[in-house]
C-alpha atoms as a PDB file:
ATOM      1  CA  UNK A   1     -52.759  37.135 -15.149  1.00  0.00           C
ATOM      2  CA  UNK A   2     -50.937  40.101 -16.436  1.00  0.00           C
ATOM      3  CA  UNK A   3     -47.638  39.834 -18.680  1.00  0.00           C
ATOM      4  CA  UNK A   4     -45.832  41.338 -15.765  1.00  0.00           C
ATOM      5  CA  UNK A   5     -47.044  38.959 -13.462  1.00  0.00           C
ATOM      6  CA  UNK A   6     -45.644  35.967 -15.614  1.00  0.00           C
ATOM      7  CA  UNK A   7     -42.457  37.398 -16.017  1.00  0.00           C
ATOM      8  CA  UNK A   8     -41.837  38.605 -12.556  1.00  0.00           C
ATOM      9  CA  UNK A   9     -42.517  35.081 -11.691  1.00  0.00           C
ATOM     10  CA  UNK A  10     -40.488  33.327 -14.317  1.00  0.00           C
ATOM     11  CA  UNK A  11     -37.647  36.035 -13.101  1.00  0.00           C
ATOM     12  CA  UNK A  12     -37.786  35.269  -9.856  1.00  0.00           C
ATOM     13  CA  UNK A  13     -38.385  31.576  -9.581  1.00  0.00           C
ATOM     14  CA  UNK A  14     -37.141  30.014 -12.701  1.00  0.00           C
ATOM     15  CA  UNK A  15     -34.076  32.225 -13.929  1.00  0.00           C
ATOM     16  CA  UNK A  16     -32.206  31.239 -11.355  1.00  0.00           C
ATOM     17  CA  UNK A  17     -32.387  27.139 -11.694  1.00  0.00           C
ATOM     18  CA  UNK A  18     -31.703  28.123 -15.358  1.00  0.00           C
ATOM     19  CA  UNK A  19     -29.055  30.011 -14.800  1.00  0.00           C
ATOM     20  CA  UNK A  20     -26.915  28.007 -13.151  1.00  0.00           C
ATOM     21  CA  UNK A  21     -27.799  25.457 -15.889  1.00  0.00           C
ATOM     22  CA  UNK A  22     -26.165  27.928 -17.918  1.00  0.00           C
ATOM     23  CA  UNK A  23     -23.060  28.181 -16.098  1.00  0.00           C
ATOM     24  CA  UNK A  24     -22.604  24.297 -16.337  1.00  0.00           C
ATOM     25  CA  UNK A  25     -23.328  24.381 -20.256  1.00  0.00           C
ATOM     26  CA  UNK A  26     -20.616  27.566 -20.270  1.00  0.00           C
ATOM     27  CA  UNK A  27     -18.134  25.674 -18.145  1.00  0.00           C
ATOM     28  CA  UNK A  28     -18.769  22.476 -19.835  1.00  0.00           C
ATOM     29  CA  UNK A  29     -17.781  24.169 -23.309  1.00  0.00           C
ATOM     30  CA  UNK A  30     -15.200  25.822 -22.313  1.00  0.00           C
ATOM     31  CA  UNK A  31     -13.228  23.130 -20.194  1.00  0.00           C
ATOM     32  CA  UNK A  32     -13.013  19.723 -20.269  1.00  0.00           C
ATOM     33  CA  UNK A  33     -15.329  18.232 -17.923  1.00  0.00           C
ATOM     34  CA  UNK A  34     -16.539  14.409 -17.622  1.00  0.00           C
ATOM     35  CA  UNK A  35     -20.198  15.129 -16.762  1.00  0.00           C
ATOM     36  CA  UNK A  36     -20.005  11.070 -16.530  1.00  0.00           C
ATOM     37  CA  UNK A  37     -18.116  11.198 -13.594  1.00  0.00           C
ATOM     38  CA  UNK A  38     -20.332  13.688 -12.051  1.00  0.00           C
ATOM     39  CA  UNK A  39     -23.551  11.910 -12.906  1.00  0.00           C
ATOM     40  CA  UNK A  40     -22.324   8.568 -11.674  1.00  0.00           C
ATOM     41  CA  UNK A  41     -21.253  10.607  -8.328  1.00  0.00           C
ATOM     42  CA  UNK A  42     -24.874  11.995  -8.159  1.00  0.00           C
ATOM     43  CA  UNK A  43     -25.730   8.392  -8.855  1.00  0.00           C
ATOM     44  CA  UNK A  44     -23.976   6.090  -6.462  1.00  0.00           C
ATOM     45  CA  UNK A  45     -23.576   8.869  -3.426  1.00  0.00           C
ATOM     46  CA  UNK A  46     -24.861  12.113  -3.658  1.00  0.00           C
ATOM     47  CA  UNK A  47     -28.997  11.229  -4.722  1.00  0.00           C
ATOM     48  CA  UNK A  48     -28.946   8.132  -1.776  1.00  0.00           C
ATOM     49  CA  UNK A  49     -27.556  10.824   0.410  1.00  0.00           C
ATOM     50  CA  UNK A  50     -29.990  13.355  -0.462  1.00  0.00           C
ATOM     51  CA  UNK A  51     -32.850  11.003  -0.113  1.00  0.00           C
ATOM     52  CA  UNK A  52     -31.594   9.512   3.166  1.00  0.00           C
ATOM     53  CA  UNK A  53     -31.765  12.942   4.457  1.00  0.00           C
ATOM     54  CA  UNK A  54     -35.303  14.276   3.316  1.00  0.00           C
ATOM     55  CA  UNK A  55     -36.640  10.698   4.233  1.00  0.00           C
ATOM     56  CA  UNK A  56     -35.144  10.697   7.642  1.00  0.00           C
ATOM     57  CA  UNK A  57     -35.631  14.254   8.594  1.00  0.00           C
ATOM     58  CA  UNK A  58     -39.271  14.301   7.289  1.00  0.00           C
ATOM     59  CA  UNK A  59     -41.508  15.593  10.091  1.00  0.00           C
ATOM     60  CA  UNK A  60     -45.451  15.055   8.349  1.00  0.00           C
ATOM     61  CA  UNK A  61     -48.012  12.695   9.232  1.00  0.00           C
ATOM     62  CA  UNK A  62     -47.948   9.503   8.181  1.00  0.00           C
ATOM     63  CA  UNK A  63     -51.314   9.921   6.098  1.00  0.00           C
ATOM     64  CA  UNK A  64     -49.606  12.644   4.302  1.00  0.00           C
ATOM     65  CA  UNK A  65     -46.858  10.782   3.384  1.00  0.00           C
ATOM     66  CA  UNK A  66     -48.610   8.097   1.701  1.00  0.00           C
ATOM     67  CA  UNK A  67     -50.933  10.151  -0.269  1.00  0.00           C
ATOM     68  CA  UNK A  68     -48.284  12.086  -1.646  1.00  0.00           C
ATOM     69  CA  UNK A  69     -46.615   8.629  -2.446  1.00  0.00           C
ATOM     70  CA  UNK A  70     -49.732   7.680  -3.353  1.00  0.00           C
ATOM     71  CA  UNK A  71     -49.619  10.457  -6.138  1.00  0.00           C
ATOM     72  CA  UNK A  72     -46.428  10.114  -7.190  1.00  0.00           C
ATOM     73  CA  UNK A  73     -46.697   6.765  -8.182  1.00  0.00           C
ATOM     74  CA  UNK A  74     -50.308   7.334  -9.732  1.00  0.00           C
ATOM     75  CA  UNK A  75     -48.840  10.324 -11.990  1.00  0.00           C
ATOM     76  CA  UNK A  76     -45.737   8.885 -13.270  1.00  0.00           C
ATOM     77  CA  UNK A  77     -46.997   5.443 -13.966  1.00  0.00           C
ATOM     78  CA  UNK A  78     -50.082   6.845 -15.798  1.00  0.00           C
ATOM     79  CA  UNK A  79     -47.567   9.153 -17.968  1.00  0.00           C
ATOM     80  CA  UNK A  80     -46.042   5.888 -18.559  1.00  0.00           C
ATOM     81  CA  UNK A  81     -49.162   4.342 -19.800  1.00  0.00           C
ATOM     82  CA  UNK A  82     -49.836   8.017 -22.213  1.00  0.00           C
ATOM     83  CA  UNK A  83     -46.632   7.334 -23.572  1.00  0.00           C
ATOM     84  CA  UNK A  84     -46.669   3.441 -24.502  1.00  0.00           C
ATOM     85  CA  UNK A  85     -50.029   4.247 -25.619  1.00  0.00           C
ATOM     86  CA  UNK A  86     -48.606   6.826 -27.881  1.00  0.00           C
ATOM     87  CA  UNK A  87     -45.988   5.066 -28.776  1.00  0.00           C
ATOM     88  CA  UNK A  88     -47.525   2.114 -29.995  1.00  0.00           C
ATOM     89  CA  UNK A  89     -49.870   4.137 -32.093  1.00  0.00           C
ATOM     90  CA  UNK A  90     -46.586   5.787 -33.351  1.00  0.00           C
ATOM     91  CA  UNK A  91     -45.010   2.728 -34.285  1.00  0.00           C
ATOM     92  CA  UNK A  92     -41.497   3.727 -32.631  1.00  0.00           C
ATOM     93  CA  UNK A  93     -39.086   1.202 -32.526  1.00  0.00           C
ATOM     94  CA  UNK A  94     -38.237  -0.689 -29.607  1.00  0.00           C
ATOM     95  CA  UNK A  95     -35.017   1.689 -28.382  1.00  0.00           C
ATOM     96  CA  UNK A  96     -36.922   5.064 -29.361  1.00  0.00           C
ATOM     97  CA  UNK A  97     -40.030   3.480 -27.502  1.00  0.00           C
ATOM     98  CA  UNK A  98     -38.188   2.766 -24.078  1.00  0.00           C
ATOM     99  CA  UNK A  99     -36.427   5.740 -24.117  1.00  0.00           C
ATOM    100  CA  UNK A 100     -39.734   7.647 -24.692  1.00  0.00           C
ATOM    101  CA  UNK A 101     -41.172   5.608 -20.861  1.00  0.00           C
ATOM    102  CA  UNK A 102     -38.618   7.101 -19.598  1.00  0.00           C
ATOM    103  CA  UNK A 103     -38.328  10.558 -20.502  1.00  0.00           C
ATOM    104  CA  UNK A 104     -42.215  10.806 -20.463  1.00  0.00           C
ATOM    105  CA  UNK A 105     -42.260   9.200 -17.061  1.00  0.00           C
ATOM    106  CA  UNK A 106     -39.198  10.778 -15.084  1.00  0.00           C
ATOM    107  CA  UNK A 107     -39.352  14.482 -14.519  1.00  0.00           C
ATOM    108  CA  UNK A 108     -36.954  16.955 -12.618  1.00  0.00           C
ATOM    109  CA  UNK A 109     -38.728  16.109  -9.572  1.00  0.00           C
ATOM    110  CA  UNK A 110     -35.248  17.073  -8.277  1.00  0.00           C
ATOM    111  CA  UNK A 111     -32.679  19.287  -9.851  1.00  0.00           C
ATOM    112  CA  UNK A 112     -35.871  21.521 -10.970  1.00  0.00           C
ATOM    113  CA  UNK A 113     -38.664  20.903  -9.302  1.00  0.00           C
ATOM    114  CA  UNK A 114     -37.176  21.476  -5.275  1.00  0.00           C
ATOM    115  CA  UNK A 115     -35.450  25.243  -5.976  1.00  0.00           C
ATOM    116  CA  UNK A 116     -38.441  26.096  -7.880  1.00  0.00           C
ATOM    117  CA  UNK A 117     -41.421  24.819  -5.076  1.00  0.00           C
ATOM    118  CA  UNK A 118     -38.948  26.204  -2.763  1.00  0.00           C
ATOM    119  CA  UNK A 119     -38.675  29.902  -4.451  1.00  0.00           C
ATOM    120  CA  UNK A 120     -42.484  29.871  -4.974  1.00  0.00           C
ATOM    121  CA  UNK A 121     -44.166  28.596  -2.372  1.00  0.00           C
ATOM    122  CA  UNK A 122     -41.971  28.542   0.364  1.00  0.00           C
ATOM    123  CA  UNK A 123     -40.382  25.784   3.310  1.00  0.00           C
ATOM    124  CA  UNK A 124     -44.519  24.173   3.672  1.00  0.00           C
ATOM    125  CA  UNK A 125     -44.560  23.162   0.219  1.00  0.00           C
ATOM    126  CA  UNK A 126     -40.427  22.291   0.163  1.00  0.00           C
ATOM    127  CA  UNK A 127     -41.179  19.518   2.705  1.00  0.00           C
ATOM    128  CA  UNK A 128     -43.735  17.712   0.592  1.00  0.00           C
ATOM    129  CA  UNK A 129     -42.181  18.367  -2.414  1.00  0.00           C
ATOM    130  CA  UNK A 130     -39.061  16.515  -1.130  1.00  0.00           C
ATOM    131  CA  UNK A 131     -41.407  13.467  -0.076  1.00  0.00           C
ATOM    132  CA  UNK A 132     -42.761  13.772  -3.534  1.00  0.00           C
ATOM    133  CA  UNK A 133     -38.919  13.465  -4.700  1.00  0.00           C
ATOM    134  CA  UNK A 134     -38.025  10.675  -2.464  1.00  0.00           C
ATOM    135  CA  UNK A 135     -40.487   8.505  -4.280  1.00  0.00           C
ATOM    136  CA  UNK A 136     -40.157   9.401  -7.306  1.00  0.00           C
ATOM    137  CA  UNK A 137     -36.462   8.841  -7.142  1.00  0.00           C
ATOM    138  CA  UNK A 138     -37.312   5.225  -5.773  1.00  0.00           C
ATOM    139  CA  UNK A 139     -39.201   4.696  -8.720  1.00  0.00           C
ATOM    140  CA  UNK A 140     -36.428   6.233 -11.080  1.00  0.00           C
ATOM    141  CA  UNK A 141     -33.754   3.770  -9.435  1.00  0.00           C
ATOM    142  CA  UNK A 142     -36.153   0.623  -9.931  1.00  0.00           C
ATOM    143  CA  UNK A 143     -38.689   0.974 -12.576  1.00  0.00           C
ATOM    144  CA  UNK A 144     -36.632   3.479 -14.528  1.00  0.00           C
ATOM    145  CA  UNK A 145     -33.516   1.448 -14.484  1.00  0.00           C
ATOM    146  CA  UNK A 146     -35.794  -1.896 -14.817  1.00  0.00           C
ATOM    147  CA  UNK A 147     -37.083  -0.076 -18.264  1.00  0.00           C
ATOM    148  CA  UNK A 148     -33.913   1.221 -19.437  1.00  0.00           C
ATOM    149  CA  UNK A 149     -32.365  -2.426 -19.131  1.00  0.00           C
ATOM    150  CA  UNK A 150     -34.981  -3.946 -21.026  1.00  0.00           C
ATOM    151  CA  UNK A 151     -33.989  -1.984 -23.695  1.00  0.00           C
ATOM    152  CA  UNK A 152     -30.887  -4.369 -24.174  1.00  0.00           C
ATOM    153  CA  UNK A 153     -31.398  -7.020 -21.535  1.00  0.00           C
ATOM    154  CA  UNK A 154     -33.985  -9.860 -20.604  1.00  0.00           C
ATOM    155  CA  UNK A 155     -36.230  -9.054 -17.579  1.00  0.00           C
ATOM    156  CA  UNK A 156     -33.996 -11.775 -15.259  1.00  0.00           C
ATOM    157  CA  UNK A 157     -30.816  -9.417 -15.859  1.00  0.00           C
ATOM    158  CA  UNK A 158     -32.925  -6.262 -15.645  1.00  0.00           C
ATOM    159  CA  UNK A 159     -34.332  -7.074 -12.189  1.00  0.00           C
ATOM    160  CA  UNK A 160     -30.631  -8.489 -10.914  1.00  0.00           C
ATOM    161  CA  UNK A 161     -29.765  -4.654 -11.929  1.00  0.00           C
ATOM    162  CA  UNK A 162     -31.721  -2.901  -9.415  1.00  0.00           C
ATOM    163  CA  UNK A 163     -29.738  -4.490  -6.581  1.00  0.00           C
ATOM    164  CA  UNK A 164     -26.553  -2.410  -7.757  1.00  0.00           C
ATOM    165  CA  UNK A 165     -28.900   0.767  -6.867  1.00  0.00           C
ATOM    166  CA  UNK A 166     -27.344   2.420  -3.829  1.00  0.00           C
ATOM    167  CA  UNK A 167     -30.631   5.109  -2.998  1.00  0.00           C
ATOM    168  CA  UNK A 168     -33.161   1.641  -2.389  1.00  0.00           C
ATOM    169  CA  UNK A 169     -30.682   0.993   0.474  1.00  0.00           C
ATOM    170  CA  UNK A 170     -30.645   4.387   1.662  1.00  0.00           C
ATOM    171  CA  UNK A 171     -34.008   4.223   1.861  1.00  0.00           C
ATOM    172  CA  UNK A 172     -34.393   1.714   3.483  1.00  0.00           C
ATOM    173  CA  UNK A 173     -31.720   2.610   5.781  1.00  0.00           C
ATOM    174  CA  UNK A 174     -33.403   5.960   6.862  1.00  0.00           C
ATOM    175  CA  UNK A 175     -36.767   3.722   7.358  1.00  0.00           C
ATOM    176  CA  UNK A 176     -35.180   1.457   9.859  1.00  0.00           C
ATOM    177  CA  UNK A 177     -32.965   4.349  11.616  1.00  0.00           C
ATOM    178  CA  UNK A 178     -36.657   6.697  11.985  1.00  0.00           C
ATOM    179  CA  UNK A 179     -38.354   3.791  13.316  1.00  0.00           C
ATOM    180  CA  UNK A 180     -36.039   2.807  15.761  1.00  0.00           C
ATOM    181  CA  UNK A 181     -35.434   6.141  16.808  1.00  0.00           C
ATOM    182  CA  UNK A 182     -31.753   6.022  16.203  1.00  0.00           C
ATOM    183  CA  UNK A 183     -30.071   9.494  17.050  1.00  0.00           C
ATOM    184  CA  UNK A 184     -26.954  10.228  14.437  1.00  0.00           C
ATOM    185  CA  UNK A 185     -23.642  11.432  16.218  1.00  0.00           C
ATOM    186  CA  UNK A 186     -23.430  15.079  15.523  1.00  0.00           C
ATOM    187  CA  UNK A 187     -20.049  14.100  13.053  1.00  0.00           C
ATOM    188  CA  UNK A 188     -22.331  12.013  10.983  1.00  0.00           C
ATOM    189  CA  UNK A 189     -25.633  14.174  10.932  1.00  0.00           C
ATOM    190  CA  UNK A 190     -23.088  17.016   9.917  1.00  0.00           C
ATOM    191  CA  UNK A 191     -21.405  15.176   6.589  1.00  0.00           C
ATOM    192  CA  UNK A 192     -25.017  14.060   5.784  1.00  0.00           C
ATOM    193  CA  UNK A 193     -26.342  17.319   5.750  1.00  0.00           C
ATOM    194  CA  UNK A 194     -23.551  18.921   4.039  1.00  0.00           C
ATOM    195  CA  UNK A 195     -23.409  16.196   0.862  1.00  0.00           C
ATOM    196  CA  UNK A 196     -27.145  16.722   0.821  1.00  0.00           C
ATOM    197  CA  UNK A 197     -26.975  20.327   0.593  1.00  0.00           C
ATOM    198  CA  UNK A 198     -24.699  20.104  -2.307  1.00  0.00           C
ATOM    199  CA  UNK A 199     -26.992  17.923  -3.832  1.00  0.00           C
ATOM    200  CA  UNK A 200     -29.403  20.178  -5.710  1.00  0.00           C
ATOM    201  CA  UNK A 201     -26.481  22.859  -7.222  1.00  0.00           C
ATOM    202  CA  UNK A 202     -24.504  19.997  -8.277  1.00  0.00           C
ATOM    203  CA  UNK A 203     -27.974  18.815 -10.206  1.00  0.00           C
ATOM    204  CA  UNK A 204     -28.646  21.854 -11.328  1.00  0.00           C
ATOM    205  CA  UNK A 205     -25.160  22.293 -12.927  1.00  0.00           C
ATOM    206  CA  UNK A 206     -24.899  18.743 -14.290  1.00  0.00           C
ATOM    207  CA  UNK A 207     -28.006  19.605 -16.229  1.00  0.00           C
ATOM    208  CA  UNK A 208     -26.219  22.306 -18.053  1.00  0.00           C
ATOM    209  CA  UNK A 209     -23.116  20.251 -18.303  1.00  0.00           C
ATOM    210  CA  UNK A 210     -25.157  17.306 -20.468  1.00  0.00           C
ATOM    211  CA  UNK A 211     -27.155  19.604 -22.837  1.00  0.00           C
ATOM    212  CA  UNK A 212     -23.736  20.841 -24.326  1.00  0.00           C
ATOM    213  CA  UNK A 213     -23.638  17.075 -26.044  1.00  0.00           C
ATOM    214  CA  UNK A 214     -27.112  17.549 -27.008  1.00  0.00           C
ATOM    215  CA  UNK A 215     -27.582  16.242 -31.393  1.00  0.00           C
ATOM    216  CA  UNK A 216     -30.613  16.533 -32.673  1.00  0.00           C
ATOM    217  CA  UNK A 217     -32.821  13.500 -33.087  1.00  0.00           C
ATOM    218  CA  UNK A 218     -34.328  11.918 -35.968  1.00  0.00           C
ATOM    219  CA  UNK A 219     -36.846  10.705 -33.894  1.00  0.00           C
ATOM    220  CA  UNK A 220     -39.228  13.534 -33.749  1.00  0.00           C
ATOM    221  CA  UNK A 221     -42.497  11.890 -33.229  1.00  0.00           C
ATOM    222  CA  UNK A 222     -41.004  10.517 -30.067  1.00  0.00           C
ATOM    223  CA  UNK A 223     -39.568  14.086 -29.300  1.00  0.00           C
ATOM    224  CA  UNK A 224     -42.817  15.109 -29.671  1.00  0.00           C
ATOM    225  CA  UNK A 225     -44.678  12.689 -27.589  1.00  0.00           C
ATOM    226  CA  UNK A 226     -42.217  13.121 -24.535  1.00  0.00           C
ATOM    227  CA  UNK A 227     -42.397  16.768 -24.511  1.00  0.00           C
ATOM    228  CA  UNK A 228     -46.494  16.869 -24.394  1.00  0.00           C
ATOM    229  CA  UNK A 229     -46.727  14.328 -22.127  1.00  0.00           C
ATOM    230  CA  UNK A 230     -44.115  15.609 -19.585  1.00  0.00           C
ATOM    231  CA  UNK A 231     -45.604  19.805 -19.887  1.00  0.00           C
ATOM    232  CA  UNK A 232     -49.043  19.414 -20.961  1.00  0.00           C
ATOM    233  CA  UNK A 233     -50.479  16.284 -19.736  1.00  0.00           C
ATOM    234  CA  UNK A 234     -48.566  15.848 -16.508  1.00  0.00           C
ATOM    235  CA  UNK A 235     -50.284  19.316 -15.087  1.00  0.00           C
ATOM    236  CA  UNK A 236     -53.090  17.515 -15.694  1.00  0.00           C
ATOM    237  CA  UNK A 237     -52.588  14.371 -14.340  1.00  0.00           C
ATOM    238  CA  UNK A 238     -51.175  16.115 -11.104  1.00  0.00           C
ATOM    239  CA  UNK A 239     -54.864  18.008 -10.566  1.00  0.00           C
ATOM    240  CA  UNK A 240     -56.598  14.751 -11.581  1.00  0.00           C
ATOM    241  CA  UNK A 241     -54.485  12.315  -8.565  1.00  0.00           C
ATOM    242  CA  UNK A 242     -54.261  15.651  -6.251  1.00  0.00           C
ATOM    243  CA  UNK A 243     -58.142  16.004  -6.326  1.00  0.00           C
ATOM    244  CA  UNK A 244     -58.426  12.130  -5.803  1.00  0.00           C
ATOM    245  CA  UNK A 245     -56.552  11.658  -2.876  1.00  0.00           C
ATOM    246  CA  UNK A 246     -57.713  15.082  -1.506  1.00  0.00           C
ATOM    247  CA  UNK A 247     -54.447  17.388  -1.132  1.00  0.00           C
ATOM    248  CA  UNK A 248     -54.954  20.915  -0.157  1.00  0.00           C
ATOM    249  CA  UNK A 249     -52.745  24.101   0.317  1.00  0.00           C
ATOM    250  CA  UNK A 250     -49.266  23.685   0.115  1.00  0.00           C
ATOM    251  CA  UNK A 251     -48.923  19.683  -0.362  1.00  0.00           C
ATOM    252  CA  UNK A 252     -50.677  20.694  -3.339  1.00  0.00           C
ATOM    253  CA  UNK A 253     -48.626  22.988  -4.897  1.00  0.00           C
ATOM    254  CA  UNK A 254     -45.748  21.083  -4.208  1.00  0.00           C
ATOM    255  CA  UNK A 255     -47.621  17.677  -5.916  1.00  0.00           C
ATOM    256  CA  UNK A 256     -48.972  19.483  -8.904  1.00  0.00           C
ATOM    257  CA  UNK A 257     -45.448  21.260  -9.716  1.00  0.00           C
ATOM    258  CA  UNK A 258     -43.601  18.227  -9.279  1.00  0.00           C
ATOM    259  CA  UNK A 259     -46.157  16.369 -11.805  1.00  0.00           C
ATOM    260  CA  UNK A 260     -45.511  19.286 -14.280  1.00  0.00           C
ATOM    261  CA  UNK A 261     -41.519  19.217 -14.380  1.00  0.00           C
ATOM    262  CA  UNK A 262     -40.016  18.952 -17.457  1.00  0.00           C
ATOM    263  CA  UNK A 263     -37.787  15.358 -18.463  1.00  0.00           C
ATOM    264  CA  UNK A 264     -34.619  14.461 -15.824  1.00  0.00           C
ATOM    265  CA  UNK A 265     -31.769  14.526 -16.650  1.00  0.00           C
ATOM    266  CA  UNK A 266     -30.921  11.632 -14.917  1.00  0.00           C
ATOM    267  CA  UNK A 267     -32.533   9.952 -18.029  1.00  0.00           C
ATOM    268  CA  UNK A 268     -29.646  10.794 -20.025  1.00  0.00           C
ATOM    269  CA  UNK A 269     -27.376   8.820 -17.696  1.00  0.00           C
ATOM    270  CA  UNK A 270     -29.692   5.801 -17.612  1.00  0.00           C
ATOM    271  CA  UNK A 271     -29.785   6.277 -21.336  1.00  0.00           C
ATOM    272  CA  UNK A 272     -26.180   6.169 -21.598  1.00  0.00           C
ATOM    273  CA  UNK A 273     -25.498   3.446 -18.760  1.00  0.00           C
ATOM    274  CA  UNK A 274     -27.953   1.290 -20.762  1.00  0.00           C
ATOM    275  CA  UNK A 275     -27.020   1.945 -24.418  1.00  0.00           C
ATOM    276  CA  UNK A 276     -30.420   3.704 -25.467  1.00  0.00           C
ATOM    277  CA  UNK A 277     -31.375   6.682 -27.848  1.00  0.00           C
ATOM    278  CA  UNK A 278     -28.716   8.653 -26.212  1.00  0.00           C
ATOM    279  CA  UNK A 279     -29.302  11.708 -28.698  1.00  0.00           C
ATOM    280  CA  UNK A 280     -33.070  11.304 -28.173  1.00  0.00           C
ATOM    281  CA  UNK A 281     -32.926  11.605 -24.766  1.00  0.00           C
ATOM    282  CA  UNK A 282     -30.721  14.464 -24.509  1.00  0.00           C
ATOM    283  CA  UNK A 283     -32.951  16.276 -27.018  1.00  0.00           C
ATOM    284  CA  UNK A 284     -35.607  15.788 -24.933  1.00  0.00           C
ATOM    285  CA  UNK A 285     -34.519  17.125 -21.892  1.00  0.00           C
ATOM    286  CA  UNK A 286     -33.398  20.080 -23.459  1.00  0.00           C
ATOM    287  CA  UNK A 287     -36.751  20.495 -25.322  1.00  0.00           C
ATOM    288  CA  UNK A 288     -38.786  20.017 -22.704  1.00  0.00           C
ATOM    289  CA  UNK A 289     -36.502  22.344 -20.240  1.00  0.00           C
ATOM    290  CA  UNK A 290     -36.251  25.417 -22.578  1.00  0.00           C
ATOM    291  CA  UNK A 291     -40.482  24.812 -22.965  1.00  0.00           C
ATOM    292  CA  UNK A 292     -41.076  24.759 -19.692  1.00  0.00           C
ATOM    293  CA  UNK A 293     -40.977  28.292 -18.557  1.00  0.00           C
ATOM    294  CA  UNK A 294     -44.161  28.224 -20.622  1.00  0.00           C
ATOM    295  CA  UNK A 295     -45.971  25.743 -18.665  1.00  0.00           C
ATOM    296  CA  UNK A 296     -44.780  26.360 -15.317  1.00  0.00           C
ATOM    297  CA  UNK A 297     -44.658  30.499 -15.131  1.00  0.00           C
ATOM    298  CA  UNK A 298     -48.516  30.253 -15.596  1.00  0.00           C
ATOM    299  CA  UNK A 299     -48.885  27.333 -13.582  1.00  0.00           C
ATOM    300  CA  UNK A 300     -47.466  29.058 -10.211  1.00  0.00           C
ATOM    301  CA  UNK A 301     -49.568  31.845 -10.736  1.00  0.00           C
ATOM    302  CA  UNK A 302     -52.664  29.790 -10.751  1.00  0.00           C
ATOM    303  CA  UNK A 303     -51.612  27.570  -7.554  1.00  0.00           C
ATOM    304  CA  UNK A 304     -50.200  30.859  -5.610  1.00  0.00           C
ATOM    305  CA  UNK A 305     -53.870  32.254  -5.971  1.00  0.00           C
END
């Protein structure tokens, strides 16, 4: 693994998610833009649409689908349990400790982790990826929502919350429509596919546009613990649940990168939709994105070989 090898790699794969990051952050300091707006767009149409697409234009085996569910939910509810773990032995306080779950838990399965499978391992590993997305997005709009209410609200109002989620109904929408066999009139397949398609950029850019409000944290311990958990231990954790539920080629490319991705930003909207650490949050993602070049240039080396 030669120095030119990681950086034609990183070049070619990573620069360009990060530079349109950079374009967002550029725009986003230069103009005034409410990246609120954006993210509660992303929220409440563009991510349902997105998943409604990948869900009901998936193509694999059924078997296939469920272990890569299968690993999904194994790898972000066991980074879940690293980070309560660590938290508790921390001592973090009750916001700093929720908003840890969730940075620690949700990665840029999306806005990072689809370009990139795509760039490096082609339309195979894109397909499972998105699956991979698709669920963890379902978790993100239930448990991650569920978490980042009970931050401020008792477990009754949390759980009336996740009905004001719009991607469980376009889940379940795409579900129904795929087993009925329901074909969409060309008008309708058309705007689907075109706000899905404008999906990822739009991500990609809102990333860029919430790391200009980034303030450091006081809370560096949790900083800390986030950051490890999301780049060092979720490689780990996605060779641990691949090898379990016996993923090969390209599914397990696309499952290991997507365990590895660095913290969401669609924790920072949670985070400020639900009055948490805001500036913790932020920090993290912006951490853990600028580290993860590190993590991930080596990492699609090792799974291209």
């Amino acid at each position: 693994m030669s120095i030119y090898e990681l950086f034609d790699t990183f070049a070619n794969n990573i620069l360009p998610i990060l530079l349109i990051s950079a374009a967002g952050f550029l725009v986003g300091k230069t103009f005034e833009v409410d990246s609120r707006a954006i993210g509660r767009s992303l929220f409440y149409f563009f991510t349902p649409i997105l998943v409604f697409n990948l869900l009901l234009s998936n193509q694999l085996p059924a078997t296939e689908v469920f272990r890569i569910g299968g690993i999904a939910f194994g790898v972000i509810l066991s980074s879940g349990v690293m980070a309560l773990l660590g938290g508790l032995v921390l001592r973090l306080e009750r916001t700093a400790l929720i908003s840890s779950l969730l940075t620690a838990m949700f990665a840029n399965n999306g806005n990072y982790g689809l370009p990139l499978i795509a760039f490096a391992f082609g339309q195979d590993a894109l397909a499972h990826s998105g699956l991979y997305f698709v669920f963890a997005s379902l978790l993100t709009n239930t448990l991650g929502v569920l978490i980042a209410s009970l931050g401020h609200l008792d477990l009754r109002q949390a759980l009336l919350g996740l009905f004001r989620v719009p991607t469980i109904y376009a889940a379940l929408l795409a579900v129904l429509i795929h087993e009925i066999g329901i074909a969409l009139p060309l008008p309708l397949e058309r705007t689907i596919g075109l706000a899905a398609n404008a999906t990822l950029p739009l991500m990609i850019f809102l990333l860029g546009l919430e790391l200009r409000h980034v303030r450091w944290t006081n809370s560096r311990r949790a900083l800390g613990l986030s950051t490890t958990v999301r780049l060092l231990i979720g490689p780990l954790l996605g060779f641990a649940f691949v090898a379990l539920f016996g993923l090969t080629g390209s599914a397990r490319q696309a499952a290991v990168m997507e365990a590895s991705m660095p913290c969401a930003v669609a924790n920072a909207n949670l985070a400020a939709e639900y009055r948490l650490d805001t500036s913790l949050v932020a920090a993290t993602v912006l951490v853990s994105t600028l580290l993860s070049p590190l993590t991930l240039t080596p990492l699609i080396l090792f799974l291209g070989r």
